[in-house]
Protein backbone atom coordinates (compact mmCIF):
# COMPACT_ATOMS: atom_id res chain seq x y z
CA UNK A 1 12.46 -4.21 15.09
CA UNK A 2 11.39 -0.61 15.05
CA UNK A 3 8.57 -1.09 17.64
CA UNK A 4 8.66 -2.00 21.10
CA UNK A 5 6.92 -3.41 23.70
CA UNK A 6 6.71 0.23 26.61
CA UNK A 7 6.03 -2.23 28.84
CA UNK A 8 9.44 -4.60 28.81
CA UNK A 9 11.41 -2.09 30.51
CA UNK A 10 15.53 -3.41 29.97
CA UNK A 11 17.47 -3.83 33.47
CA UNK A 12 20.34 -1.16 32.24
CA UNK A 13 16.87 1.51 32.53
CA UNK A 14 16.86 1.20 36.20
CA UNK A 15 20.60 2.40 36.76
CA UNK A 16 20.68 4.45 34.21
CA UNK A 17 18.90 6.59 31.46
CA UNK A 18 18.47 5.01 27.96
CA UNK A 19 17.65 6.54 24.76
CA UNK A 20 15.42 4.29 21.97
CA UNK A 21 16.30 5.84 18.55
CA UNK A 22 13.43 4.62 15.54
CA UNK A 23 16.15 4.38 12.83
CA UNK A 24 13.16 2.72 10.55
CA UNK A 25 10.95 6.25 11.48
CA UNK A 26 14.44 8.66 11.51
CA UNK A 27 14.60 7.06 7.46
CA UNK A 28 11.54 6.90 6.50
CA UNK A 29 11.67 11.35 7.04
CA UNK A 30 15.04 12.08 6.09
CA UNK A 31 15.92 14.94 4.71
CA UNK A 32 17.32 14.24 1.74
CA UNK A 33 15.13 12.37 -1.09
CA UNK A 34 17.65 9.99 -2.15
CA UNK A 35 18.08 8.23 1.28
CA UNK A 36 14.23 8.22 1.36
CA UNK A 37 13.78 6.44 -2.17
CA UNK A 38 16.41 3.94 -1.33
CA UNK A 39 14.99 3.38 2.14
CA UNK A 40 11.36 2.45 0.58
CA UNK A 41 13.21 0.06 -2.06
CA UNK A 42 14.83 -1.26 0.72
CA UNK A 43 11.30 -2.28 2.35
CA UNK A 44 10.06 -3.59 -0.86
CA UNK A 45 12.98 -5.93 -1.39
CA UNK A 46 12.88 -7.38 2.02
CA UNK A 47 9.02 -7.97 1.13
CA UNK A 48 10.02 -9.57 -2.24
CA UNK A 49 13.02 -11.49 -1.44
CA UNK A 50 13.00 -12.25 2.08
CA UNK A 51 12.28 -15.81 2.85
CA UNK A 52 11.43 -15.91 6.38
CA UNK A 53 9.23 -12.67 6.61
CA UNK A 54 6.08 -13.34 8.23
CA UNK A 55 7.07 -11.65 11.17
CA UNK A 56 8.49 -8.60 9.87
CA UNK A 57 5.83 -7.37 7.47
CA UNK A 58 3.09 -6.22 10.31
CA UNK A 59 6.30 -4.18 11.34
CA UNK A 60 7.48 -3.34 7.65
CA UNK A 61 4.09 -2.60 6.06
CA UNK A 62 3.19 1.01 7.72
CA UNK A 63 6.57 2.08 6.74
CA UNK A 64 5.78 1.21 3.29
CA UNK A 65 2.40 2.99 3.24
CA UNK A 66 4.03 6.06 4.87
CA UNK A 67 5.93 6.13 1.92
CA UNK A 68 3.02 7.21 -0.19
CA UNK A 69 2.83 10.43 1.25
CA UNK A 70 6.35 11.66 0.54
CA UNK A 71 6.68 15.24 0.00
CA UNK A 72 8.10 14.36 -3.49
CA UNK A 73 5.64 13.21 -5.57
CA UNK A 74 7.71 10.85 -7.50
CA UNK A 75 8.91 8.89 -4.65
CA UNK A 76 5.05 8.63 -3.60
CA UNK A 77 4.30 7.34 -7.20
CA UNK A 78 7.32 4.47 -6.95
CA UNK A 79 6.30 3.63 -3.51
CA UNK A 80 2.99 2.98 -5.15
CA UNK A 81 3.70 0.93 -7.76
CA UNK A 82 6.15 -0.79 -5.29
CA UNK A 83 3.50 -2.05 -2.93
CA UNK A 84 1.45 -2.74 -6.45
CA UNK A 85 4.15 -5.24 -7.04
CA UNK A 86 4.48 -6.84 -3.57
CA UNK A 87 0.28 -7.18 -4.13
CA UNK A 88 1.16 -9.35 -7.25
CA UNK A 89 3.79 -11.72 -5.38
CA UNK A 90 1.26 -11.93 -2.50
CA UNK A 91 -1.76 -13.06 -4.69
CA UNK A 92 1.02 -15.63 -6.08
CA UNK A 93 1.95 -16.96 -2.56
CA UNK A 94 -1.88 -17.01 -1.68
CA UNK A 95 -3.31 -17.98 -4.80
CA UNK A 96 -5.83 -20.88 -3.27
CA UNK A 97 -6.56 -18.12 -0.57
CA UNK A 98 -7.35 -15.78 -3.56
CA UNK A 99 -8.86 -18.15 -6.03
CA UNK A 100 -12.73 -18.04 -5.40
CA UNK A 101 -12.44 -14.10 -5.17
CA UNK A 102 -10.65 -14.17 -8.86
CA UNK A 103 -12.79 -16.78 -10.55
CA UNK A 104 -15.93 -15.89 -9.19
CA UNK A 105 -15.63 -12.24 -9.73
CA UNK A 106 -16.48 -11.26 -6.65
CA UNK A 107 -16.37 -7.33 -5.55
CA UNK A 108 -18.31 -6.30 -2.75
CA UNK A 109 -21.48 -4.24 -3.33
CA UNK A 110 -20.17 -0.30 -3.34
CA UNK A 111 -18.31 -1.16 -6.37
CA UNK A 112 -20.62 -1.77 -8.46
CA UNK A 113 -18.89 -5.15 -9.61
CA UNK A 114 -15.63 -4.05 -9.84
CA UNK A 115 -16.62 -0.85 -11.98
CA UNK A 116 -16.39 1.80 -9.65
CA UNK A 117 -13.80 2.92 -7.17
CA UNK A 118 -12.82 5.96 -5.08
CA UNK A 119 -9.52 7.70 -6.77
CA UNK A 120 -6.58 6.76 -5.18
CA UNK A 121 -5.02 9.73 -2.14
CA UNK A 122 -1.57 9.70 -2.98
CA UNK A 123 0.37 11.98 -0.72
CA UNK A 124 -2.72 12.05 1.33
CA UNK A 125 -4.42 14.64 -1.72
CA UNK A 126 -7.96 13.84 -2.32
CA UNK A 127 -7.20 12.15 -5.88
CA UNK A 128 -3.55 13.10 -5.68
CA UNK A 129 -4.25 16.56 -6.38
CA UNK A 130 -4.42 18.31 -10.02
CA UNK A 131 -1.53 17.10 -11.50
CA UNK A 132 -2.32 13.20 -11.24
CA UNK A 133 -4.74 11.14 -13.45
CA UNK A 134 -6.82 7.71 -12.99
CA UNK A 135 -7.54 5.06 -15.18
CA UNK A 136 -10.42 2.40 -14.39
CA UNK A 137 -10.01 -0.95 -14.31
CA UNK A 138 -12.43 -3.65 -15.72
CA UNK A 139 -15.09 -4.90 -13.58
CA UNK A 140 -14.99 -8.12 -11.55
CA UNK A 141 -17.09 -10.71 -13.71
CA UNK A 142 -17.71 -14.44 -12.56
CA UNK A 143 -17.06 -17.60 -14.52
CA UNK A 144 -19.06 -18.16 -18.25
CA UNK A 145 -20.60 -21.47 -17.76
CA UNK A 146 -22.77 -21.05 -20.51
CA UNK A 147 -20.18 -20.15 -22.96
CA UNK A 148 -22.16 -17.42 -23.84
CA UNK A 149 -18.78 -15.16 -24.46
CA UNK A 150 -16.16 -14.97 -27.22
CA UNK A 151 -12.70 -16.31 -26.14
CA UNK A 152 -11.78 -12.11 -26.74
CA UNK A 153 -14.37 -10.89 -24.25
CA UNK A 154 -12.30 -12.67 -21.45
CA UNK A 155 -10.57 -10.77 -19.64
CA UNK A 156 -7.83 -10.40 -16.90
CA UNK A 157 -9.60 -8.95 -13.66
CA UNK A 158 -6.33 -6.59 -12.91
CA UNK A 159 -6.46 -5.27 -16.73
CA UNK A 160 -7.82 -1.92 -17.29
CA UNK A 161 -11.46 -0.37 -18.80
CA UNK A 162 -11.47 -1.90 -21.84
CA UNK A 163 -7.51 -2.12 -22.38
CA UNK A 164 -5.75 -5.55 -23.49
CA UNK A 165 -2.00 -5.85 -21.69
CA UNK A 166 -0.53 -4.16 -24.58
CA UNK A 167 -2.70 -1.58 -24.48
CA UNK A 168 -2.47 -0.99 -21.25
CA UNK A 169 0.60 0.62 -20.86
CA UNK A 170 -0.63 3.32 -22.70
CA UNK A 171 -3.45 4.33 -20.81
CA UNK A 172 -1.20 4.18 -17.92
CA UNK A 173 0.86 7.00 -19.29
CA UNK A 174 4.89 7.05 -20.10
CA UNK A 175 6.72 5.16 -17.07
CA UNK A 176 8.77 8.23 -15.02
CA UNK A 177 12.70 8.09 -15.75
CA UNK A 178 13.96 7.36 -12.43
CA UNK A 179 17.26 8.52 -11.34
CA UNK A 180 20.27 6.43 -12.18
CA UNK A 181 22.21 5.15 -9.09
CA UNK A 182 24.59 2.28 -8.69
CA UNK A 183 23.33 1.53 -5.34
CA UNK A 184 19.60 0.59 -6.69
CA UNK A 185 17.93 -2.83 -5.96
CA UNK A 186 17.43 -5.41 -8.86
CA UNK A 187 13.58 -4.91 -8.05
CA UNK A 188 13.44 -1.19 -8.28
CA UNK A 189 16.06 -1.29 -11.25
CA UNK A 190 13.20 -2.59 -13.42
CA UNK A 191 10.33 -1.02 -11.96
CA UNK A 192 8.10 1.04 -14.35
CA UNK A 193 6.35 3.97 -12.26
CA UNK A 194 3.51 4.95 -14.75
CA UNK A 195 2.28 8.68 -13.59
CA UNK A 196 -1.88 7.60 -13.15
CA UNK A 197 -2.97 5.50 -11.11
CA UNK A 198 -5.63 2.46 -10.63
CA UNK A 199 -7.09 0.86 -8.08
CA UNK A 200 -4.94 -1.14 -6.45
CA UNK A 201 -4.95 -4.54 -7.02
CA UNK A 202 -6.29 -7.40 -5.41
CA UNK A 203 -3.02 -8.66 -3.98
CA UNK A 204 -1.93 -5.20 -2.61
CA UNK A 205 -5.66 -4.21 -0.83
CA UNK A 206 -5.18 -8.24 0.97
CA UNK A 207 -1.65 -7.13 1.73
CA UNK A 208 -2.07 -4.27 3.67
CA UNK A 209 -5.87 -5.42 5.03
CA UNK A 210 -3.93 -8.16 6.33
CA UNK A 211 -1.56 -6.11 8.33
CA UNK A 212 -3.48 -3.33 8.92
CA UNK A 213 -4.80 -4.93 12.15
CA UNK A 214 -1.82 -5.21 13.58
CA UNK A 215 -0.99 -1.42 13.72
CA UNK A 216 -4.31 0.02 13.50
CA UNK A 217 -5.37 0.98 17.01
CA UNK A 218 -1.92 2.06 17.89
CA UNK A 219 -2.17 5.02 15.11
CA UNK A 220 -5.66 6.00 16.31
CA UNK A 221 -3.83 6.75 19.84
CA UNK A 222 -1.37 8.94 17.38
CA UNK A 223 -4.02 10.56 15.86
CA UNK A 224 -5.09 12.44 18.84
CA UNK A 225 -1.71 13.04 20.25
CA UNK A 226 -0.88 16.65 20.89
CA UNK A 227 2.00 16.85 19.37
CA UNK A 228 1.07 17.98 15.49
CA UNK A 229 3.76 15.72 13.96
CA UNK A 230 2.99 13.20 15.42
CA UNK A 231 -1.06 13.87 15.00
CA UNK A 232 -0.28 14.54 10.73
CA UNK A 233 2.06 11.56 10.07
CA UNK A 234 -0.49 9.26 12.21
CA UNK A 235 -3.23 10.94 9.98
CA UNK A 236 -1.97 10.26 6.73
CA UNK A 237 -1.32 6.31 8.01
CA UNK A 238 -4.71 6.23 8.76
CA UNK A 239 -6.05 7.48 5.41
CA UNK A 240 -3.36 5.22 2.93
CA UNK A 241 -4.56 2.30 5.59
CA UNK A 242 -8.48 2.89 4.39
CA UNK A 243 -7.36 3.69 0.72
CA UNK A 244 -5.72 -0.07 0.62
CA UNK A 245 -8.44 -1.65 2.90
CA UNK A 246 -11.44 -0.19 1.23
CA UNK A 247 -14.34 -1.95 2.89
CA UNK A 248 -12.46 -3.92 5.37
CA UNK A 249 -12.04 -0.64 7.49
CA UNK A 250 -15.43 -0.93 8.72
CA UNK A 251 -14.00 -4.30 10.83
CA UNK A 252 -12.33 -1.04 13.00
CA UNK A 253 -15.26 1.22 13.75
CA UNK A 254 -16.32 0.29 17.00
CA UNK A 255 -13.47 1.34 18.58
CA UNK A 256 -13.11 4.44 15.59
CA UNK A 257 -15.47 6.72 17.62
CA UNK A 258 -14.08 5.98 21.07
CA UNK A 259 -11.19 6.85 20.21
CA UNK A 260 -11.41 9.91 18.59
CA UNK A 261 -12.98 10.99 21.05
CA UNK A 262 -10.81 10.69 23.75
């Protein structure tokens, strides 16, 4: 994959030099937004249709989240809604991993129950900046043994502030016109990229908590490295990382100080 090991040196290094090229890092920064767009796709496509790709997503996801802070805002917003939908075929591949956490409701405490959350740092803006909006989803409720509720007060945990599905749509905003190509992905072909922004789902905060330990310490090393690129891509990792793992990025913070310190 992109990554290797420093430390399993290849026999051809001894005799003579040998140049690694990233190709996954040299097209995630192109120059050029089109190859960009298509590269992200591309990532969200292996995540969707790939059978065998347990292996590859601790190496695919940080590609994915570097995606949301593209210079162009509207590949940002698609890479969003992208990871948005890899969240939904997770939570259907894990569903009995995800099933006491849906029907019981269950947010942890800062939330509030579901009813609060911190607005989403797309292109590593504090809220995405001026020009982007939030909408709030509904909070996470338990199960209504009692029957206490009318069948219309049930609700869908992922819909949003009181919202039904058809409804919510419009809260969301009109869906961007993406750019017609011939080259595009059936996923991303039918992909609606709504221009405000939830929390992210259930499935895509599991997604990238899940990975997120794979990669994690390796970015903090990044984040002090003198060379500013390196420092400011590593940087904005770090912050889509804690956007997606919310509460899950205090498992980190013993080594967080340590770290940054050094």
């Amino acid at each position: 994959m992109a990554w290797q090991d420093p430390n399993k040196v290849p026999i051809k290094a001894f005799y003579e030099g040998v140049t690694n090229v990233n190709y996954m890092s040299t097209l995630s920064f192109d120059r050029h937004p089109a190859v960009r767009r298509f590269w992200f796709e591309t990532l969200a496509h292996w995540m969707l249709r790939c059978v065998d790709k347990v292996d590859l997503e601790p190496y695919i996801a940080p590609y994915l989240l570097t995606g949301l802070c593209d210079e162009n805002e509207e590949i940002a917003l698609e890479v969003f809604w992208l990871i948005e939908k890899i969240g939904e075929a997770y939570e259907a591949e894990k569903e009995e991993d995800l099933r006491k956490t849906k029907q019981y409701g269950f947010d942890y405490t800062w939330t509030y129950g579901g009813r609060a959350s911190v607005p989403f740092p797309l292109q590593g803006i504090w809220a995405g900046g001026d020009r982007l909006d939030h909408v709030r989803k509904t909070g996470a409720r338990g199960p209504d043994f009692l029957g206490q509720k009318a069948l219309t007060e049930h609700h869908h945990r992922e819909l949003l502030d009181d919202a039904g599905e058809e409804e919510e749509e419009e809260r969301l905003g009109a869906p961007l016109e993406l750019p017609r190509r011939d080259y595009c992905w059936p996923d991303s072909r039918g992909l609606d990229v709504f221009p405000r922004l939830p929390r992210p789902r259930l499935g895509s905060r599991s997604w990238v908590r899940t990975h997120s330990r794979r990669y994690i310490k390796a970015t903090f090393n990044d984040v002090v490295d003198f060379r500013d690129c390196t420092a400011l891509n590593a940087g904005r990792l770090l912050c889509m990382s804690v956007a997606y793992t919310e509460e899950g990025a205090g498992e980190k913070t013993d080594f967080w100080g340590a770290d940054l310190e050094g």
